[in-house]
N, C-alpha and C. Protein backbone atom coordinates (compact mmCIF):
# COMPACT_ATOMS: atom_id res chain seq x y z
N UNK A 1 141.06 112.13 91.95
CA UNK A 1 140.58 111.58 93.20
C UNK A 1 140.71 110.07 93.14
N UNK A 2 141.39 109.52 94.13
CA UNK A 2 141.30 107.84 94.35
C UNK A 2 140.15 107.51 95.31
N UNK A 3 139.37 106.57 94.63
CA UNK A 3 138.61 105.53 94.83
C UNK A 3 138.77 104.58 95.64
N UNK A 4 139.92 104.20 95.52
CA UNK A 4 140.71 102.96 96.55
C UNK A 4 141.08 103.68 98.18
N UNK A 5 141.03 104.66 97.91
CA UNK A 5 140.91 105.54 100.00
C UNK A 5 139.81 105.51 99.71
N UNK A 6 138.88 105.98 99.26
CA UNK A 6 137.36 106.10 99.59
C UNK A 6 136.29 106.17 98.99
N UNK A 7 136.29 104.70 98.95
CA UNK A 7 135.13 103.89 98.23
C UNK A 7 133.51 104.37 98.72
N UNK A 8 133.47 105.90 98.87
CA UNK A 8 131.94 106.37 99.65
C UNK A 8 131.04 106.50 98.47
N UNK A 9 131.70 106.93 97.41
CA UNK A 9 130.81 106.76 96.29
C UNK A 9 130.26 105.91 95.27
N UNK A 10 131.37 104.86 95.64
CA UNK A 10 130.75 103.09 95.22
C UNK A 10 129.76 102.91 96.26
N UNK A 11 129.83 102.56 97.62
CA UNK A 11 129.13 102.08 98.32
C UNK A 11 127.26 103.07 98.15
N UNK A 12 127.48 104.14 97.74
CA UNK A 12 126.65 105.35 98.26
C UNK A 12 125.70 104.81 96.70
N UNK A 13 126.52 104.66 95.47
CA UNK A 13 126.09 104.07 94.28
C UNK A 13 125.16 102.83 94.68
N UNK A 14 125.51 102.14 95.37
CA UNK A 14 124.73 100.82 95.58
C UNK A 14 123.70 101.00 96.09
N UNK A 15 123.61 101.82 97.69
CA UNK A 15 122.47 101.84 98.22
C UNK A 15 121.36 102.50 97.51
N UNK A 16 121.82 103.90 96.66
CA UNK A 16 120.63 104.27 95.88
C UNK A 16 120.11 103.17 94.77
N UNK A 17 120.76 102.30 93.90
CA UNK A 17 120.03 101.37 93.09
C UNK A 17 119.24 100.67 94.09
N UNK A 18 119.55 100.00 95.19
CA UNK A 18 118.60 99.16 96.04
C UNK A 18 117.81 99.77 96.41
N UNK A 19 117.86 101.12 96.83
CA UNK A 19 116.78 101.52 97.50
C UNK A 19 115.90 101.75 96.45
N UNK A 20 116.27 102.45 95.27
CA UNK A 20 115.49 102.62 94.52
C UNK A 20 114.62 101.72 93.85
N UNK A 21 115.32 100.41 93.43
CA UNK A 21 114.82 98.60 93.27
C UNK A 21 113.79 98.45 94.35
N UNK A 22 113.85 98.55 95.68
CA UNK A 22 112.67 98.51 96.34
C UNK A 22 111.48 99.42 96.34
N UNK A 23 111.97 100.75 95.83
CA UNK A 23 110.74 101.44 95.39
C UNK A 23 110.11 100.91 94.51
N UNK A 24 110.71 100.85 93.19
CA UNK A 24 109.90 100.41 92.14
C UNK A 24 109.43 99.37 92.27
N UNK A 25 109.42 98.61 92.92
CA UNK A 25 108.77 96.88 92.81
C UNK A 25 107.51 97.76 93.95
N UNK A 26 107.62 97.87 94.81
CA UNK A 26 106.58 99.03 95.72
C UNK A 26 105.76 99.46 95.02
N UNK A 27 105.88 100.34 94.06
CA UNK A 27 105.00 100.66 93.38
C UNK A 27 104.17 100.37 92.25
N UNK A 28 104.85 98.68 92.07
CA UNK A 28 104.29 98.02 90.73
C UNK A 28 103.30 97.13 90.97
N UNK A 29 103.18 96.88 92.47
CA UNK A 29 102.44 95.72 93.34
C UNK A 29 101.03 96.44 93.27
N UNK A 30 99.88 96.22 92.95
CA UNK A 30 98.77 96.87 92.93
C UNK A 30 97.87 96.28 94.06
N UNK A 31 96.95 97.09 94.79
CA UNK A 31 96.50 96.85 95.37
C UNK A 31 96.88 97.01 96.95
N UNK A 32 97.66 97.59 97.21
CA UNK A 32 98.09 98.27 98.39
C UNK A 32 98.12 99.56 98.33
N UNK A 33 98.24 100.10 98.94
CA UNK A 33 97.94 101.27 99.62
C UNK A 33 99.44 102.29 98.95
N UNK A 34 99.74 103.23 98.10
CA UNK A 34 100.86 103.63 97.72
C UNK A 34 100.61 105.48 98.02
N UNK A 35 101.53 105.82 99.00
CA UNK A 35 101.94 107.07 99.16
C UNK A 35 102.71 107.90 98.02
N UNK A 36 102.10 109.29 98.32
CA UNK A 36 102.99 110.04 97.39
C UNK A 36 102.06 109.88 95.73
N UNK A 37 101.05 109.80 96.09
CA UNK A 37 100.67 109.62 94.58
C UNK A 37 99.24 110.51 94.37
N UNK A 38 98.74 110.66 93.23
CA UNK A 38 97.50 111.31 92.57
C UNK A 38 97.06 110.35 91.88
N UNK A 39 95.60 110.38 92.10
CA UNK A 39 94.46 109.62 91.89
C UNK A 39 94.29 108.54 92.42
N UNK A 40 94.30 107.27 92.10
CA UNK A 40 93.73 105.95 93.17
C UNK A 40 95.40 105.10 93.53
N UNK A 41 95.04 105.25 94.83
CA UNK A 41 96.28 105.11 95.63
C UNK A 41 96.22 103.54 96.01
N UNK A 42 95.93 102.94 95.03
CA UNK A 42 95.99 101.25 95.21
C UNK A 42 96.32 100.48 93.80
N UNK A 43 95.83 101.65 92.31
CA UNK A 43 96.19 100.83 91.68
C UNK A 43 98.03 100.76 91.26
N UNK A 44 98.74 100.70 90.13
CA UNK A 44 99.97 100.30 89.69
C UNK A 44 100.67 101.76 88.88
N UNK A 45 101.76 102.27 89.32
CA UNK A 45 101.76 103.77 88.90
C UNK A 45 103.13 103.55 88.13
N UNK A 46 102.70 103.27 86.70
CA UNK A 46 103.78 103.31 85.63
C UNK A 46 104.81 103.75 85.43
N UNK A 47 104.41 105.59 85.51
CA UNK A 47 105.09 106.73 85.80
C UNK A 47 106.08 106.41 86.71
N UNK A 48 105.69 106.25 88.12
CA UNK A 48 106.68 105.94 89.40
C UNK A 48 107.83 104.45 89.08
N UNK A 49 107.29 103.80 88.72
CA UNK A 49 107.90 102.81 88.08
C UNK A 49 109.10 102.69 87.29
N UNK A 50 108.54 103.19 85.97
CA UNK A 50 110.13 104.16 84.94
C UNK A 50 110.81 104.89 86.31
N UNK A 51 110.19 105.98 86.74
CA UNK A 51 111.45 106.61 87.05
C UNK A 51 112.24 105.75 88.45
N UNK A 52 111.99 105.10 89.25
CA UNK A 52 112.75 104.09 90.20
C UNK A 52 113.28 103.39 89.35
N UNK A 53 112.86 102.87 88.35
CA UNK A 53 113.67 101.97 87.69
C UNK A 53 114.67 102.50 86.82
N UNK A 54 114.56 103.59 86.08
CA UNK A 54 115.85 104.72 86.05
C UNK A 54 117.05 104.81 87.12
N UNK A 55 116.33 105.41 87.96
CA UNK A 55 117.37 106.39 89.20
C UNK A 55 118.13 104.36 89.55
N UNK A 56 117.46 103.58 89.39
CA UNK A 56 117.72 101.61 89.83
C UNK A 56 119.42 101.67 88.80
N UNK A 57 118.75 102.28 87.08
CA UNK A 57 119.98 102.08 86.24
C UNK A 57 121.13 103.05 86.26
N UNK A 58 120.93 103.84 87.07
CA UNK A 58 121.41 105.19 87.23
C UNK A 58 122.55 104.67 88.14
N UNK A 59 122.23 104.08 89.31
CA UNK A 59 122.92 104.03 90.51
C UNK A 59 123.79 102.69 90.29
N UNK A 60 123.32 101.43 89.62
CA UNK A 60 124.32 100.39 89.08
C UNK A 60 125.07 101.03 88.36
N UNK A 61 124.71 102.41 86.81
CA UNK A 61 126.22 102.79 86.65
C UNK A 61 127.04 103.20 87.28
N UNK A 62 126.74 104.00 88.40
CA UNK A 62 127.53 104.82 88.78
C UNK A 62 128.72 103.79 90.13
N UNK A 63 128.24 102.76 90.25
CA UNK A 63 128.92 102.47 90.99
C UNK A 63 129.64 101.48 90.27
N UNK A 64 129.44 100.82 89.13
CA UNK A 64 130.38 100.46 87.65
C UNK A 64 131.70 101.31 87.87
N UNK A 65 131.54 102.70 87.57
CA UNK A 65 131.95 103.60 87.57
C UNK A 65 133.18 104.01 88.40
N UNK A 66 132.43 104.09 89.79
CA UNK A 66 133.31 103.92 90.93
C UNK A 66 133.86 102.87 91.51
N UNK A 67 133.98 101.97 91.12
CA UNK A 67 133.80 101.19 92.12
C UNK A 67 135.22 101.04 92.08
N UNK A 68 136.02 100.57 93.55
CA UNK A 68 137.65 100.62 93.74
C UNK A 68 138.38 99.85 92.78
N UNK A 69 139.72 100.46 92.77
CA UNK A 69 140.53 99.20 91.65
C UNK A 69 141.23 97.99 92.40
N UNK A 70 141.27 97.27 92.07
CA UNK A 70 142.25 96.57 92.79
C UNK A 70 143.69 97.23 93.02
N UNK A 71 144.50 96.78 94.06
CA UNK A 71 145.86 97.00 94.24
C UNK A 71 146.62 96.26 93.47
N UNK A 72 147.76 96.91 92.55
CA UNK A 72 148.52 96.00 91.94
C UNK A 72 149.51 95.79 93.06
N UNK A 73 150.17 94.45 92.59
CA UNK A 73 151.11 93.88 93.46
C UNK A 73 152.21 94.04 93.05
């Protein structure tokens, strides 16, 4: 499969690290209000943290990975 027609899985790579980068900082901020969670929904959820910040290293490889080649000339 070429990359260079369709770069959907570089681009698709990126948005999950960002999105995921904005989760985890979301959930490291204490004292707000955090959905999706068990027990006190204000303090800092470690757990949630690692794993956004995973799926964060996950999605910079993968778009390492993919990402288009240049055209040789």
């Amino acid at each position: 499969m070429s990359n260079a027609k369709n770069p959907a899985l570089f681009y698709g790579a990126i948005a999950v690290a960002v999105v995921a980068l904005l989760i985890c900082i979301y959930y490291v901020i204490p004292g707000i209000n955090h959905v999706l969670v068990s027990g006190n929904p204000t303090a800092t959820h470690l757990k949630h943290v690692a794993l956004f910040a995973a799926l964060t290293v996950l999605g910079v490889v993968g778009a390492l990975v993919t990402r288009p080649k240049a055209v040789a000339k």
